[in-house]
Protein backbone atom coordinates (compact mmCIF):
# COMPACT_ATOMS: atom_id res chain seq x y z
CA UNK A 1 0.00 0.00 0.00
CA UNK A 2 1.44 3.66 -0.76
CA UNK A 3 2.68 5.86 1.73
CA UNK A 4 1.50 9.42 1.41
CA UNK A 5 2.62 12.56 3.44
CA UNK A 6 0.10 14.87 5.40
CA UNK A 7 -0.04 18.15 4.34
CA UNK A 8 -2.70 19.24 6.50
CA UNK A 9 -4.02 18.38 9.87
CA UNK A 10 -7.30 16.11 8.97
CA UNK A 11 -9.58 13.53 10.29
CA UNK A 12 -9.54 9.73 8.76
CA UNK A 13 -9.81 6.37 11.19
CA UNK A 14 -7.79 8.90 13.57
CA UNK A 15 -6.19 12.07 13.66
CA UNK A 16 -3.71 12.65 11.01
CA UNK A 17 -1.45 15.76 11.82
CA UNK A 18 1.09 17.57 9.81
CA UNK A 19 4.36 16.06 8.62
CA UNK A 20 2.85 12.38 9.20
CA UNK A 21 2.49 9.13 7.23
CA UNK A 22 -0.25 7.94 6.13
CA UNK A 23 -0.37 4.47 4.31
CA UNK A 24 -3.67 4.15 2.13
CA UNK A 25 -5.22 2.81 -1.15
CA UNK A 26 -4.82 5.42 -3.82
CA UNK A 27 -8.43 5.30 -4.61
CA UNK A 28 -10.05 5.44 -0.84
CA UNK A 29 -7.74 8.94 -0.82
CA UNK A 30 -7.90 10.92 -3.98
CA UNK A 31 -10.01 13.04 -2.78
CA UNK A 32 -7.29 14.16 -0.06
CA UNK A 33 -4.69 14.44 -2.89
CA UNK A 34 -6.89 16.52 -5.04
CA UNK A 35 -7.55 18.70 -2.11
CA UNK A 36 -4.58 18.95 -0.98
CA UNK A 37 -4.58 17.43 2.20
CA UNK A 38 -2.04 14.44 1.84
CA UNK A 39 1.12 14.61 -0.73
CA UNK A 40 2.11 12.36 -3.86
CA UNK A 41 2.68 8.74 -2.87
CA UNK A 42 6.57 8.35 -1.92
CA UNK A 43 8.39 6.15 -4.22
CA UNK A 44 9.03 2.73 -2.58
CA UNK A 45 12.61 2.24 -0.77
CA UNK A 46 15.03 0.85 -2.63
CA UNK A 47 16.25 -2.97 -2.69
CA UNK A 48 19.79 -2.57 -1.03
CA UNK A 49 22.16 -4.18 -3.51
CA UNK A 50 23.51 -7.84 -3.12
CA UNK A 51 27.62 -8.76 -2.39
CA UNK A 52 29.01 -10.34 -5.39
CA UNK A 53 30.40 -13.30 -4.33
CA UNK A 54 34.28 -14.13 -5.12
CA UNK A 55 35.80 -17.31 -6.09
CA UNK A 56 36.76 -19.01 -2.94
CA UNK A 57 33.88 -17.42 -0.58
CA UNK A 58 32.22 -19.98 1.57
């Protein structure tokens, strides 16, 4: 599910103040994006990148 950052203070299952995190379905909160209320979904984190293994590892 996206995370999406509160712009302004509002009222969903619970308070949602500014500068929070709020993890939603896009389309239960489009409304809030269109309004302004919560910010563009952040990009997922990225993978952290594997070891190469050399010849002789165990």
């Amino acid at each position: 599910m996206p995370t999406y950052t509160v712009l302004r203070q509002h009222l969903g299952e619970r308070m949602y103040l500014e500068g929070e995190i709020r993890e939603a379905a896009e389309v239960e909160v489009a409304h809030l994006i269109a309004a302004g209320v919560l910010g563009a979904p952040e990009p997922p984190p990225a993978p952290k990148p594997h070891r190469a293994r050399k010849a002789g590892d165990a």
